[in-house]
C-alpha atoms as a PDB file:
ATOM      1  CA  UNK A   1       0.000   0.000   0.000  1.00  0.00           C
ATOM      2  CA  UNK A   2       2.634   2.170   0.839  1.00  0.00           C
ATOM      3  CA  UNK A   3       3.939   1.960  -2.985  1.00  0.00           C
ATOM      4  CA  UNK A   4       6.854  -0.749  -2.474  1.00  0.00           C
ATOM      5  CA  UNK A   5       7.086  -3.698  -4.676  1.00  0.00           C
ATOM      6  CA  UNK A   6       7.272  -6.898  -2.366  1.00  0.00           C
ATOM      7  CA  UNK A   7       7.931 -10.005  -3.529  1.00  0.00           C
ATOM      8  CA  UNK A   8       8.083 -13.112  -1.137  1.00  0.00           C
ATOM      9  CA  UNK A   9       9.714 -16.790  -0.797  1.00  0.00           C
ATOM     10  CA  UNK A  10       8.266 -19.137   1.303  1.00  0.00           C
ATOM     11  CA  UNK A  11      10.070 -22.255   1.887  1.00  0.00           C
ATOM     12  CA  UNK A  12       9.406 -24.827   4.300  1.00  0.00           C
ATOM     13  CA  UNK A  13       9.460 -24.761   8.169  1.00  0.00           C
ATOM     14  CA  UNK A  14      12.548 -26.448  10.309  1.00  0.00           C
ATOM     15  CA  UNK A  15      16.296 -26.810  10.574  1.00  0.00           C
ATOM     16  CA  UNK A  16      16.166 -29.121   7.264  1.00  0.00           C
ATOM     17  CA  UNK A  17      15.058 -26.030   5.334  1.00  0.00           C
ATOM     18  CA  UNK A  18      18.525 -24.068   6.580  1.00  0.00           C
ATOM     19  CA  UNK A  19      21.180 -25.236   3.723  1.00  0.00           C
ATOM     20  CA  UNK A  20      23.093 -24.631   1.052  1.00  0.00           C
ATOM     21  CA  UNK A  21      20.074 -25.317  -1.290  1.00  0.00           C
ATOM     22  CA  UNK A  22      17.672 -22.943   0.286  1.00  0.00           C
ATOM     23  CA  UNK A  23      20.803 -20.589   0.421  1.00  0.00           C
ATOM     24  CA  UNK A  24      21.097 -20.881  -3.110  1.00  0.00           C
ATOM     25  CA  UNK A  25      17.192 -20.834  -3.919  1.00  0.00           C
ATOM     26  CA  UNK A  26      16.960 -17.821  -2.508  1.00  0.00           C
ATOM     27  CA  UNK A  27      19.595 -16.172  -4.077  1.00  0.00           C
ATOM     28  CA  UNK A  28      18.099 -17.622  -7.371  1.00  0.00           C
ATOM     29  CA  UNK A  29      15.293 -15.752  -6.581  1.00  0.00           C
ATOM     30  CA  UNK A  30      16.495 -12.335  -5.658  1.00  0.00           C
ATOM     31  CA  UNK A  31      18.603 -11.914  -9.018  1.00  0.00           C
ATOM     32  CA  UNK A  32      15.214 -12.851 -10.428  1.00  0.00           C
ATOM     33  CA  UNK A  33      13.224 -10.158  -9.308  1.00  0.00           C
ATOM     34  CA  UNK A  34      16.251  -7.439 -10.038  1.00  0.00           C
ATOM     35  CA  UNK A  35      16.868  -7.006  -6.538  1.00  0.00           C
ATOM     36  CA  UNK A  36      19.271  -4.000  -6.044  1.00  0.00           C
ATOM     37  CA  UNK A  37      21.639  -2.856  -3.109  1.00  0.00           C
ATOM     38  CA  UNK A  38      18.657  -0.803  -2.711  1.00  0.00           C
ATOM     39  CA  UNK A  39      16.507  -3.013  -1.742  1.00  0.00           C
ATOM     40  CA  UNK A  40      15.826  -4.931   1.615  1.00  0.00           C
ATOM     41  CA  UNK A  41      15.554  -8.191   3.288  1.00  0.00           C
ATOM     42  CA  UNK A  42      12.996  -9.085   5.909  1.00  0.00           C
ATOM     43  CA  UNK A  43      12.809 -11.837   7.397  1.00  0.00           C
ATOM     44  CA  UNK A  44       9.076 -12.873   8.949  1.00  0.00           C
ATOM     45  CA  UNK A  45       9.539 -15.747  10.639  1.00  0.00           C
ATOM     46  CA  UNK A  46      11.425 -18.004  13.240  1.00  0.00           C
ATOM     47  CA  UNK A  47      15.169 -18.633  13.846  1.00  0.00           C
ATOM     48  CA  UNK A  48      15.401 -20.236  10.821  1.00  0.00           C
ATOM     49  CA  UNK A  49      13.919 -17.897   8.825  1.00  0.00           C
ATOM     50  CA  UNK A  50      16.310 -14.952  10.732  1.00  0.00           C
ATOM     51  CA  UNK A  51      19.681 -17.189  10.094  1.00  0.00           C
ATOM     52  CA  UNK A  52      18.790 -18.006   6.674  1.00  0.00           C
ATOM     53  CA  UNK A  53      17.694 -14.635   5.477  1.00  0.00           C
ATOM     54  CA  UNK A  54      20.419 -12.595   7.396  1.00  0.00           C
ATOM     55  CA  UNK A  55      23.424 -14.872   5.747  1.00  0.00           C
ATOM     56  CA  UNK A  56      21.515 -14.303   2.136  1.00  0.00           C
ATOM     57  CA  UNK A  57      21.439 -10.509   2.651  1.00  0.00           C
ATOM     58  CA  UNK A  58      25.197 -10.594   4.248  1.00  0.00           C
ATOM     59  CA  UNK A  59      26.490 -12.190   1.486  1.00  0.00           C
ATOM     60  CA  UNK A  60      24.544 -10.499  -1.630  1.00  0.00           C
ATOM     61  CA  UNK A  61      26.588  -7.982  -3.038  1.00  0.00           C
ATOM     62  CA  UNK A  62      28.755  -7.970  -0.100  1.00  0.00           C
ATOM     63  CA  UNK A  63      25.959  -7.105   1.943  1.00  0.00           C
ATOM     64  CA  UNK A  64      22.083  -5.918   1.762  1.00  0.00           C
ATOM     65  CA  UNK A  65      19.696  -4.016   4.565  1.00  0.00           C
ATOM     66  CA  UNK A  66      17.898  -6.845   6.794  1.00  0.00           C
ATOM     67  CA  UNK A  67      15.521  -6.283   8.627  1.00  0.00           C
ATOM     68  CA  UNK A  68      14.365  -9.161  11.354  1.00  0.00           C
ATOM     69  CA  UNK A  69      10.690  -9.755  12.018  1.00  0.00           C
ATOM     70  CA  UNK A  70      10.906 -12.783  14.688  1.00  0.00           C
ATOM     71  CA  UNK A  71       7.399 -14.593  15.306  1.00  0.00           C
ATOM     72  CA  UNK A  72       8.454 -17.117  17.753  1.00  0.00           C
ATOM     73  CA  UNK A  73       9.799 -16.588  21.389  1.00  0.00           C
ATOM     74  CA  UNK A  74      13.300 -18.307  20.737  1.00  0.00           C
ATOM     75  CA  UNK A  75      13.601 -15.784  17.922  1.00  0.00           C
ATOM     76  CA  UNK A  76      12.370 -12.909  19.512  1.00  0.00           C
ATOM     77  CA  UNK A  77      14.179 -13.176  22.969  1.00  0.00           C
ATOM     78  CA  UNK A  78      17.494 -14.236  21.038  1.00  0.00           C
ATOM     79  CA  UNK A  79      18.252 -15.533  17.150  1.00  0.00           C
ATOM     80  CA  UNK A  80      16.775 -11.857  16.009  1.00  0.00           C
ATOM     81  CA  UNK A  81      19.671 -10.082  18.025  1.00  0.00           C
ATOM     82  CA  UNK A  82      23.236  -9.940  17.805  1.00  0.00           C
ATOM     83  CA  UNK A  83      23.972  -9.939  14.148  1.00  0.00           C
ATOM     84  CA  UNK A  84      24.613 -13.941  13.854  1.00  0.00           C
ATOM     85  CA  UNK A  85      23.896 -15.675  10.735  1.00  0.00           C
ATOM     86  CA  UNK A  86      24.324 -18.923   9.504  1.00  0.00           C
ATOM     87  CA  UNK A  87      23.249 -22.375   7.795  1.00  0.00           C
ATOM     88  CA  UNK A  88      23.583 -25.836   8.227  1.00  0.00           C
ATOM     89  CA  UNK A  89      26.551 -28.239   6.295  1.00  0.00           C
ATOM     90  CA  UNK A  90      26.435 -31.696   6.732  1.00  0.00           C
ATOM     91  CA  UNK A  91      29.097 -31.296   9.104  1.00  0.00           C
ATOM     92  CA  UNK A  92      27.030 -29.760  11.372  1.00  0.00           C
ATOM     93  CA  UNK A  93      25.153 -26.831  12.711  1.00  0.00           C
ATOM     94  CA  UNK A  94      25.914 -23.154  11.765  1.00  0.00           C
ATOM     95  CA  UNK A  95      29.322 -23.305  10.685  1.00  0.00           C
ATOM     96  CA  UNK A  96      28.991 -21.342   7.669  1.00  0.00           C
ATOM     97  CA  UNK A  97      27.653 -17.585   8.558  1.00  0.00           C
ATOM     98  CA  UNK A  98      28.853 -14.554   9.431  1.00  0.00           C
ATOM     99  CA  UNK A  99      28.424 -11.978  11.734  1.00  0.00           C
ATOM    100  CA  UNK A 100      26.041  -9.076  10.315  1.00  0.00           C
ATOM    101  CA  UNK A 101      24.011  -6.800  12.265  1.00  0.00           C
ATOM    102  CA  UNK A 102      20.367  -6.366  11.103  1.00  0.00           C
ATOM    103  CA  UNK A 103      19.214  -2.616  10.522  1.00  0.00           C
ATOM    104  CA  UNK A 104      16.220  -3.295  12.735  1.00  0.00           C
ATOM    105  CA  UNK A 105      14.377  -6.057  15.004  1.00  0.00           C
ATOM    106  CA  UNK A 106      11.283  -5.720  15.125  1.00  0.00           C
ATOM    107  CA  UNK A 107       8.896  -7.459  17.764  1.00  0.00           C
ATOM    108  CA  UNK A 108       5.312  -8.160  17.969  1.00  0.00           C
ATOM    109  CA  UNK A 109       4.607 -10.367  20.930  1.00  0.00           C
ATOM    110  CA  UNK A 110       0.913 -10.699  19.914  1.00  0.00           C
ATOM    111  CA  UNK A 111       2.383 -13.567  17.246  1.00  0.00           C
ATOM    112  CA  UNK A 112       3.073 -15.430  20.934  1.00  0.00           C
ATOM    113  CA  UNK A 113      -0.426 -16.270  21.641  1.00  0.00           C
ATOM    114  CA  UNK A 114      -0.578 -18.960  18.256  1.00  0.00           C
ATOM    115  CA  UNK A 115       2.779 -20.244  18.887  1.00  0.00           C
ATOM    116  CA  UNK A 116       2.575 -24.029  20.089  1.00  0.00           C
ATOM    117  CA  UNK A 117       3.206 -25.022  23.634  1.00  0.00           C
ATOM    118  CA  UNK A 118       6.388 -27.461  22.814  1.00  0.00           C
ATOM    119  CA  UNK A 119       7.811 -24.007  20.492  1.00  0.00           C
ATOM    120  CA  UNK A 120       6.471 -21.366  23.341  1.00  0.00           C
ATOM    121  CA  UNK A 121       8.251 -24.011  25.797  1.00  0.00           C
ATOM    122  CA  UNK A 122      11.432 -24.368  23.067  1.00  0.00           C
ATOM    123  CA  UNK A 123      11.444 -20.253  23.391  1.00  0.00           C
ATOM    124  CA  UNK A 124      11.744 -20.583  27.342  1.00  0.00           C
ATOM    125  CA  UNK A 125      14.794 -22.814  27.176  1.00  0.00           C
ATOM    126  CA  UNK A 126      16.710 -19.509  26.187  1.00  0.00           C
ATOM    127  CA  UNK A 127      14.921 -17.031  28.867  1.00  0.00           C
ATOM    128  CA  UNK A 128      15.693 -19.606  31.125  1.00  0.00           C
ATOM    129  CA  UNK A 129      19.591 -19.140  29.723  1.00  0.00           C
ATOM    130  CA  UNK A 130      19.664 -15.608  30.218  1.00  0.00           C
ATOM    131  CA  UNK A 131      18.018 -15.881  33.982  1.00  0.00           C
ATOM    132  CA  UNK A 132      21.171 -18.360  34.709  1.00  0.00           C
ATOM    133  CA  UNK A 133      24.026 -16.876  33.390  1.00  0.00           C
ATOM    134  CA  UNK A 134      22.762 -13.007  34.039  1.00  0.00           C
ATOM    135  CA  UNK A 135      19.651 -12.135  35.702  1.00  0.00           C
ATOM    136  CA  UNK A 136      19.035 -13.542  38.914  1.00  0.00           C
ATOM    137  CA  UNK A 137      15.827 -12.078  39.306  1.00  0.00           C
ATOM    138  CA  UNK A 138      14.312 -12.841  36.139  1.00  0.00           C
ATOM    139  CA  UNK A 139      15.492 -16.618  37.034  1.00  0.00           C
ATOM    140  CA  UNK A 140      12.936 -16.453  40.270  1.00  0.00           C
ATOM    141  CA  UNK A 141      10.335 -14.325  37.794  1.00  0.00           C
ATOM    142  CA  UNK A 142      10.201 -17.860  35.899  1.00  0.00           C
ATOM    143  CA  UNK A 143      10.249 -20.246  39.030  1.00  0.00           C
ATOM    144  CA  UNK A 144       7.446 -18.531  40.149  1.00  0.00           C
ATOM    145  CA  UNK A 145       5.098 -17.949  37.320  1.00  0.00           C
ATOM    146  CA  UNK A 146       2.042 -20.734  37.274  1.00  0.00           C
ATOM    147  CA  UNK A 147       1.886 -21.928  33.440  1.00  0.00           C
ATOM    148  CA  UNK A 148       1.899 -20.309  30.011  1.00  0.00           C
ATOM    149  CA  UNK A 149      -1.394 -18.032  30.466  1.00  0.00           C
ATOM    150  CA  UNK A 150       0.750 -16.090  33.310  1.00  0.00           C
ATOM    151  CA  UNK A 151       4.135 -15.469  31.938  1.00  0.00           C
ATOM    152  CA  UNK A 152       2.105 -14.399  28.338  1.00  0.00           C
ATOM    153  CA  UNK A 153       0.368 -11.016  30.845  1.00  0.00           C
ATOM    154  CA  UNK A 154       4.323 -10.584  31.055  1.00  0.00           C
ATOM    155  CA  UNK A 155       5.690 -11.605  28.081  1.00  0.00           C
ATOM    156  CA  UNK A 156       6.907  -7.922  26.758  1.00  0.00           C
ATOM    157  CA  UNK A 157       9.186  -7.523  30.026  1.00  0.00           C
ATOM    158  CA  UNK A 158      10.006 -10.581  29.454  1.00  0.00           C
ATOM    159  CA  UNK A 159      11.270 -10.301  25.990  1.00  0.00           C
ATOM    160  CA  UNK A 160      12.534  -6.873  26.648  1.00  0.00           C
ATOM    161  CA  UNK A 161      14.869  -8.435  29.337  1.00  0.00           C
ATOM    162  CA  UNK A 162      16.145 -10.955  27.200  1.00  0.00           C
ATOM    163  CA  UNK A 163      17.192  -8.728  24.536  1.00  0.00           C
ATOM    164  CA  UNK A 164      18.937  -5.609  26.321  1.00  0.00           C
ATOM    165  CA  UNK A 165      21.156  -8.616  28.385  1.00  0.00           C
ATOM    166  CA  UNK A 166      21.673  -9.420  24.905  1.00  0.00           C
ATOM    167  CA  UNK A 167      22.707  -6.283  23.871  1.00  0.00           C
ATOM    168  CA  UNK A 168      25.388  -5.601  26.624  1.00  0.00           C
ATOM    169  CA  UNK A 169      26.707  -8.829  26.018  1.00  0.00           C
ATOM    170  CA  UNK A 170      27.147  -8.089  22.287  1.00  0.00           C
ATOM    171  CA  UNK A 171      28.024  -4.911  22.326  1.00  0.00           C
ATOM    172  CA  UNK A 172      30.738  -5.394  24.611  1.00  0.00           C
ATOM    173  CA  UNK A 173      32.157  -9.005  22.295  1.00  0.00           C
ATOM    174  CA  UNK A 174      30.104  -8.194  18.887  1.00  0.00           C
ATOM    175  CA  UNK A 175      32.391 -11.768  17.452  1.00  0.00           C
ATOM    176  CA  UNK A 176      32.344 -14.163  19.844  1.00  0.00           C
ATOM    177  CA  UNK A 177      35.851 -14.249  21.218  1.00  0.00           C
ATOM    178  CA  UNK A 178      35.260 -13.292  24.969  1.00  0.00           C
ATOM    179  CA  UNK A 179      32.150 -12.425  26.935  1.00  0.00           C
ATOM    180  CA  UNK A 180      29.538 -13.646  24.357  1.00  0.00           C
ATOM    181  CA  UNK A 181      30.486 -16.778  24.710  1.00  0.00           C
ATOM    182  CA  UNK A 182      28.285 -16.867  27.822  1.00  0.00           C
ATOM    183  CA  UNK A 183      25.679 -16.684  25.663  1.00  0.00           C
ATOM    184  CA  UNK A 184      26.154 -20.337  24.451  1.00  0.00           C
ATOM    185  CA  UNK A 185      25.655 -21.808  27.815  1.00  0.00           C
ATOM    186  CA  UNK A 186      23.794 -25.120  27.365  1.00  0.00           C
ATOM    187  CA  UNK A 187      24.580 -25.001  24.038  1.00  0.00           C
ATOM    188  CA  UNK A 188      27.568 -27.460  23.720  1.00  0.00           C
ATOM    189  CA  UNK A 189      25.906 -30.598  24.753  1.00  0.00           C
ATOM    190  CA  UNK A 190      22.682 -29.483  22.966  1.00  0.00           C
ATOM    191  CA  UNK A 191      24.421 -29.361  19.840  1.00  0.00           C
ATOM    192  CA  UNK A 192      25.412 -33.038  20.386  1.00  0.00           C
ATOM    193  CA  UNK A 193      21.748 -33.438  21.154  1.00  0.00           C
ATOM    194  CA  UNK A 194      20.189 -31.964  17.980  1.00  0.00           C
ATOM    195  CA  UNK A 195      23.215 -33.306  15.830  1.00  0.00           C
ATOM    196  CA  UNK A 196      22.792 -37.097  16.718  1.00  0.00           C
ATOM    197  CA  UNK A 197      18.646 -36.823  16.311  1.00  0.00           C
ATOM    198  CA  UNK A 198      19.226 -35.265  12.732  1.00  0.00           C
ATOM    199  CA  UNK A 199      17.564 -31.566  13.986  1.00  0.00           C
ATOM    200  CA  UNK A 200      14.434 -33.498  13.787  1.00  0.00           C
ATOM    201  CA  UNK A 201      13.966 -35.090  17.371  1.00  0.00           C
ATOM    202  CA  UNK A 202      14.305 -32.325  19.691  1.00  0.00           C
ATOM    203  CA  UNK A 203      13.548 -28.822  19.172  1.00  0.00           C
ATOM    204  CA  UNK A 204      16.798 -26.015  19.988  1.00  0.00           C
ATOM    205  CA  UNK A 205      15.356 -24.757  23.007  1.00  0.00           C
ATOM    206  CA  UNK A 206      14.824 -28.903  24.204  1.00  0.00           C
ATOM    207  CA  UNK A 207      18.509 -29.442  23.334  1.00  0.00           C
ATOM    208  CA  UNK A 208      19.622 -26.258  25.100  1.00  0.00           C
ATOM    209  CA  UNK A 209      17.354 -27.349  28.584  1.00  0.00           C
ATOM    210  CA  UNK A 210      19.375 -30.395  28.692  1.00  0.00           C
ATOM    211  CA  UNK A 211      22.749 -29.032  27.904  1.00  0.00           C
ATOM    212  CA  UNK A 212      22.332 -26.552  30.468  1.00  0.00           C
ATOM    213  CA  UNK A 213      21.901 -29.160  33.112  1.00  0.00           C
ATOM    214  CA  UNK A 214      24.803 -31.394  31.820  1.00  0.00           C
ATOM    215  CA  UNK A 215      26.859 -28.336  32.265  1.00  0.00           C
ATOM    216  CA  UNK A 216      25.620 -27.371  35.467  1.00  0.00           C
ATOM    217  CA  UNK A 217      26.342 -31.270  36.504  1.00  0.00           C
ATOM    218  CA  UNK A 218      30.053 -31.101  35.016  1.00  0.00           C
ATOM    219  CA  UNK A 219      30.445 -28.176  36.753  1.00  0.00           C
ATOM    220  CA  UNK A 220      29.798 -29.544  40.010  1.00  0.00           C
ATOM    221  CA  UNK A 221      31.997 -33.011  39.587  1.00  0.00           C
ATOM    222  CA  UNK A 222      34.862 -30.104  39.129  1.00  0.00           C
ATOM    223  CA  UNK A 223      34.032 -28.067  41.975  1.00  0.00           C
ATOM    224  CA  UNK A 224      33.482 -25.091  40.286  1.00  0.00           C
ATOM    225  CA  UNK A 225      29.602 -24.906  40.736  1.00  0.00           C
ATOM    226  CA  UNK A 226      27.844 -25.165  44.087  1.00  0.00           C
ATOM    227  CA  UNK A 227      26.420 -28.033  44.622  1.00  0.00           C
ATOM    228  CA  UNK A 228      22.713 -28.153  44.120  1.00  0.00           C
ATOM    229  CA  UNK A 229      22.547 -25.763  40.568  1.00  0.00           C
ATOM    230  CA  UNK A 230      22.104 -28.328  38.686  1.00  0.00           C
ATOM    231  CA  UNK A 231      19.100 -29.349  40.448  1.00  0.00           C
END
């Protein structure tokens, strides 16, 4: 309406969709449609939507606007911020992206409320993540909310939270080499998780829950957490 020409590519949902040949596809279909250094990405969707369409528009002539429209919580409360992008080799998960900060995030929390309970729960995983490694009090926010119905009358402080912790983290290590790799707490053994079930078993935010408490566990057989975190 406002007089822009939009054009859009839909592929499908999931980690299986985040390759080279989607990567490639899309590409395909941006030189199709003339699109310019002019023109800009958005990306309406998940975290594989966000990683996907921010590595196209990194890497298209050496780097188009993006603009990140997250519609899920894991996406909104972390994939949408920080400037990571990536997609899947056989190899393994995200190992070929870069880092490329998005021109703006924008988040509607209204797209919560049709999100599934095993993705809404997925989502929590990282709030969870940033209660543990940063915010002690958002930690006890979560312990003490009673089901979905009360942490969605919240959800926008919620969010909010996630994402400025975000932002000092990154602004302070904006490529990964220090501080921000706090940010990947739970993440090592959930990588193991998703790997070995093909990204197809377990969602990210599953694989995350359960790294996080093998680290926690690890961490107390070496004395180095107090006993009891893990529990």
């Amino acid at each position: 309406k406002a007089g822009y020409r939009v054009h859009s590519f839909v592929f499908p949902a999931g980690e299986g969709s985040k390759n080279l040949s989607t990567y490639a596809d899309v590409l395909h279909f941006l030189g199709e449609h003339r699109f310019s250094r002019s023109d800009v990405v958005v990306a309406l969707g998940g975290c594989v939507v966000g990683d996907l369409a921010g590595f196209c528009a990194s890497t298209l002539f050496r780097g188009v606007d993006v603009i990140q429209i997250p519609t899920t919580l894991l996406a909104q409360v972390d994939s949408s911020v920080g400037g990571k992008t990536a997609i899947d080799v056989p190899q393994g998960k995200n190992l070929v992206g870069t880092f490329y900060q998005p021109k703006q995030v924008i988040i509607d929390t209204e797209t919560l409320k049709t999100l599934p309970g095993k993705e809404f729960a997925s989502g929590l995983a990282e709030v969870i993540k940033y209660g543990a490694i940063w915010d002690k009090a958002l930690f006890s926010r979560l312990e003490e909310a009673e089901g979905k119905d009360a942490l969605l009358e919240n959800i926008a402080d919620i969010v909010f939270t996630c994402c400025d912790i975000k932002r000092q983290v990154v602004e302070k290590d904006e490529h990964d080499t220090g501080l921000r790799m706090i940010l990947n707490f739970g993440h090592t053994a959930g990588r193991i998780v998703e790997k070995a079930y093909h990204y197809t078993g377990y969602t990210h935010g599953q694989a995350v829950a359960f790294g996080m408490i093998v680290a926690s566990r690890l961490g107390e057989k070496m004395g180095r957490t107090a006993l009891g975190t893990a529990e």
